[in-house]
Protein backbone atom coordinates (compact mmCIF):
# COMPACT_ATOMS: atom_id res chain seq x y z
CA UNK A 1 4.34 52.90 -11.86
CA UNK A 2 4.20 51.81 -8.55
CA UNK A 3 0.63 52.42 -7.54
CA UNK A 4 -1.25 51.37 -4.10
CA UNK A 5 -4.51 49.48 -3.93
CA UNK A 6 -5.83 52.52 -2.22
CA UNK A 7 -4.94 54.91 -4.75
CA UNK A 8 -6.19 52.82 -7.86
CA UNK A 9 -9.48 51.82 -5.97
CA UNK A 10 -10.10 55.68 -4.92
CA UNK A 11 -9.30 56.53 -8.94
CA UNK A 12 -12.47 53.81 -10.38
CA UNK A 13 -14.38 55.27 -7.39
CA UNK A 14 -13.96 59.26 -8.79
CA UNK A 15 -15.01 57.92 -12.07
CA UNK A 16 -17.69 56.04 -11.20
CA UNK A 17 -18.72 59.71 -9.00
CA UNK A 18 -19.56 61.02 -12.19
CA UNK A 19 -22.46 58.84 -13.47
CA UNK A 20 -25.75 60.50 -12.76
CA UNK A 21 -27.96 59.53 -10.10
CA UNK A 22 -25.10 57.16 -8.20
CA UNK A 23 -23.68 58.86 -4.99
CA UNK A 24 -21.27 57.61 -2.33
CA UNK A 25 -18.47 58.18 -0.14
CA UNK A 26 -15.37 57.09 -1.36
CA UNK A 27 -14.06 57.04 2.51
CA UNK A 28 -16.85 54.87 3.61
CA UNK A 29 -16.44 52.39 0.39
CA UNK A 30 -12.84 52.08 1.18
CA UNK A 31 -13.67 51.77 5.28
CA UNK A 32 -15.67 48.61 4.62
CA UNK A 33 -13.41 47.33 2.30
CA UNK A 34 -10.40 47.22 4.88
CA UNK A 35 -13.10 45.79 7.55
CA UNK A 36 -14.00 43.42 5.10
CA UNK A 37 -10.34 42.20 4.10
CA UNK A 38 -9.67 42.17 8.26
CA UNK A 39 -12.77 39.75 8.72
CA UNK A 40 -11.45 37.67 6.08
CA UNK A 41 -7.78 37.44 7.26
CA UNK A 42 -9.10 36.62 11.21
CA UNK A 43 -11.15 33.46 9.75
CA UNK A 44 -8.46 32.01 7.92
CA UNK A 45 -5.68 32.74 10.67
CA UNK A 46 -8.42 31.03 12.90
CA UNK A 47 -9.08 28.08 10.58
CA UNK A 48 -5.58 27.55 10.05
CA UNK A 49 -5.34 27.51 13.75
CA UNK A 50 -8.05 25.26 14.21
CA UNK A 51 -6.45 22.70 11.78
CA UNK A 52 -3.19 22.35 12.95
CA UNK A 53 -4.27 22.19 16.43
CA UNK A 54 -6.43 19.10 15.20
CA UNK A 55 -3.06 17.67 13.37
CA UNK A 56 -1.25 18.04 16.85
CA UNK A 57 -4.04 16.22 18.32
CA UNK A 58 -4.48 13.31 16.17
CA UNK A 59 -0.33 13.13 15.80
CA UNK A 60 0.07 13.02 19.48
CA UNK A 61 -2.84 10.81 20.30
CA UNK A 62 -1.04 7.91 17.56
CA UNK A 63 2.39 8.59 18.82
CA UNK A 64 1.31 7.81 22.26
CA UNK A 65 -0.81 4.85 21.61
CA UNK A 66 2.07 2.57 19.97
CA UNK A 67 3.39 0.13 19.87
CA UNK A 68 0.72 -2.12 22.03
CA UNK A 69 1.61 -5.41 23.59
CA UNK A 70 -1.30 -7.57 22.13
CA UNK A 71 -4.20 -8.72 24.93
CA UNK A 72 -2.95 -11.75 26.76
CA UNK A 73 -5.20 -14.67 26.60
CA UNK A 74 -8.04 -15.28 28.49
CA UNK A 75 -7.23 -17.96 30.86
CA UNK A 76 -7.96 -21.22 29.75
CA UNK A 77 -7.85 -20.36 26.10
CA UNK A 78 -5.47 -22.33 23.84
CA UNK A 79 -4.23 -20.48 20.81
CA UNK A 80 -4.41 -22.08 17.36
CA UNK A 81 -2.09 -22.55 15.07
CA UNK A 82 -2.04 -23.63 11.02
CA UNK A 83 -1.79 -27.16 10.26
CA UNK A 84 1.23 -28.13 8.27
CA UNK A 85 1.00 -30.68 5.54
CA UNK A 86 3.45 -33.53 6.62
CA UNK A 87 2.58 -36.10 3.81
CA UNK A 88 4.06 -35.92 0.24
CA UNK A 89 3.09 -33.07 -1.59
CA UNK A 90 2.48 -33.51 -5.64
CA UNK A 91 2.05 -30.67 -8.64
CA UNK A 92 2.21 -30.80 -11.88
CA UNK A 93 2.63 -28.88 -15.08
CA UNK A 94 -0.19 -30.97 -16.82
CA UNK A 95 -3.57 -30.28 -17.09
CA UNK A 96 -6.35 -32.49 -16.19
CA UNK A 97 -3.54 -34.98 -16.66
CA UNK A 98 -3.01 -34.10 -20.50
CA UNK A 99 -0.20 -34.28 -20.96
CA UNK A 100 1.58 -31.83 -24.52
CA UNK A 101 4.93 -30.74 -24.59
CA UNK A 102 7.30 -29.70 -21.99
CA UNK A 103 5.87 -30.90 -18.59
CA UNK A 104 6.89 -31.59 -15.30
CA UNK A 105 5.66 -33.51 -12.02
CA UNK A 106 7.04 -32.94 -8.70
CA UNK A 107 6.62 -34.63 -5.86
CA UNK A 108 8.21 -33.62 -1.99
CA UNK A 109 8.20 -36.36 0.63
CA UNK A 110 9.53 -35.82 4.08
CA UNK A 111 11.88 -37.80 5.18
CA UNK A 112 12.84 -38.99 8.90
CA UNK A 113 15.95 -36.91 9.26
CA UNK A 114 14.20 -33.39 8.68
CA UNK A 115 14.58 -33.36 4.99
CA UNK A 116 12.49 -33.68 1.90
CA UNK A 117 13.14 -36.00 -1.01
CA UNK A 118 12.48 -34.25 -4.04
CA UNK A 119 11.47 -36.49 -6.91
CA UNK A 120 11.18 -34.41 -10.31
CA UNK A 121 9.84 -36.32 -14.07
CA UNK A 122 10.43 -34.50 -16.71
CA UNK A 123 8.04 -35.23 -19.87
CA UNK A 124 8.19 -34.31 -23.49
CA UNK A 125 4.33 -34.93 -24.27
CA UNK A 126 3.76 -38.38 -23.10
CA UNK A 127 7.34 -39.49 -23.12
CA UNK A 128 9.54 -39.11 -19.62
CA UNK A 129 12.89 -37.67 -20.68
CA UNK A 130 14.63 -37.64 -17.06
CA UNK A 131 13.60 -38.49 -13.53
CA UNK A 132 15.92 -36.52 -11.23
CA UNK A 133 15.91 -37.38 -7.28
CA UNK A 134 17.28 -35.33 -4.32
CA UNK A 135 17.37 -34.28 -1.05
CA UNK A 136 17.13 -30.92 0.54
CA UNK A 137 16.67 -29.71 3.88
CA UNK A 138 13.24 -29.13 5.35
CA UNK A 139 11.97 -25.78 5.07
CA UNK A 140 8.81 -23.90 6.92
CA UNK A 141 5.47 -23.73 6.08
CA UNK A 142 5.33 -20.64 3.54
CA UNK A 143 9.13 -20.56 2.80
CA UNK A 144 9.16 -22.73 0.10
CA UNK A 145 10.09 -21.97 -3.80
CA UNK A 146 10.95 -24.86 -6.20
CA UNK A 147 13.32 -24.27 -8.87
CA UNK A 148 13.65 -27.49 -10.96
CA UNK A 149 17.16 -29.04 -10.20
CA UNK A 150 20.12 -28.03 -12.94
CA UNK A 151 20.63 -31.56 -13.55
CA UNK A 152 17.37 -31.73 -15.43
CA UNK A 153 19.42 -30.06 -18.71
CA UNK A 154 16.41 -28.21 -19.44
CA UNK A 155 16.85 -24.94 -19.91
CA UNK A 156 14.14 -22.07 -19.31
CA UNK A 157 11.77 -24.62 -17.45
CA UNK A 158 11.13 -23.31 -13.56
């Protein structure tokens, strides 16, 4: 059964006709109830409106304002930079110089040339097993990972 709104509102309104005392028109119910769905529509077209022309707004206003050049400096301003360490550089896998188990110090010394010398001891508690030396070309500060050299034979130590 393919019944309208209109017909299934204006069917509850002939019952409800028939309680005592309550009187209405069913034309006027039904006027205001249109009016009331076409207020309702207008504000949300108009909010949805209203929304995307604030989207458009804020999208356009970032598209425009990149990418920047960054501010020149002020004249007679000198820009400063990070220090980088260029002694030798120690760790170690010990703590507080305890030493139990597997361990390893490191030590990275630059050299003349550009290059580091690399200077791994391997311990087994306070035993050194191995002391492996190399040389490796001189990285930048922040680009630096050690892996322990594959001549040390130990396996699963980084």
């Amino acid at each position: 059964m393919n019944a309208t709104p209109d017909t299934d509102i204006r069917a509850a309104l002939a019952d409800a006709s028939d309680v005592a005392g309550l009187t209405f028109s069913t034309e006027a119910v039904l006027s205001e109830g249109h009016r009331v769905v076409r207020r309702r529509r207008a504000a949300a077209t108009g909010l949805v409106a209203a929304a995307t022309a604030v989207i458009a707004v804020v999208a356009v206003r970032l598209g425009t304002d990149q990418p920047r050049a960054l501010p020149a400096l002020p004249p007679g301003a000198t820009q400063i930079t990070a220090p980088v360490a260029t002694g030798p550089l120690t760790g170690t896998t010990s703590s507080d110089g305890i030493r139990d188990g597997l361990g390893v110090d490191v030590t990275v010394t630059p050299d003349s040339d550009g290059r580091v010398r690399e200077t791994w001891t391997l311990y087994d508690g306070a035993t050194v097993r191995r002391t492996i030396t190399r040389l490796a070309a001189a990285s930048g500060a922040g680009q630096v990972s050690f892996l322990m050299p594959v001549e040390s034979g130990q396996k699963g130590v980084v």
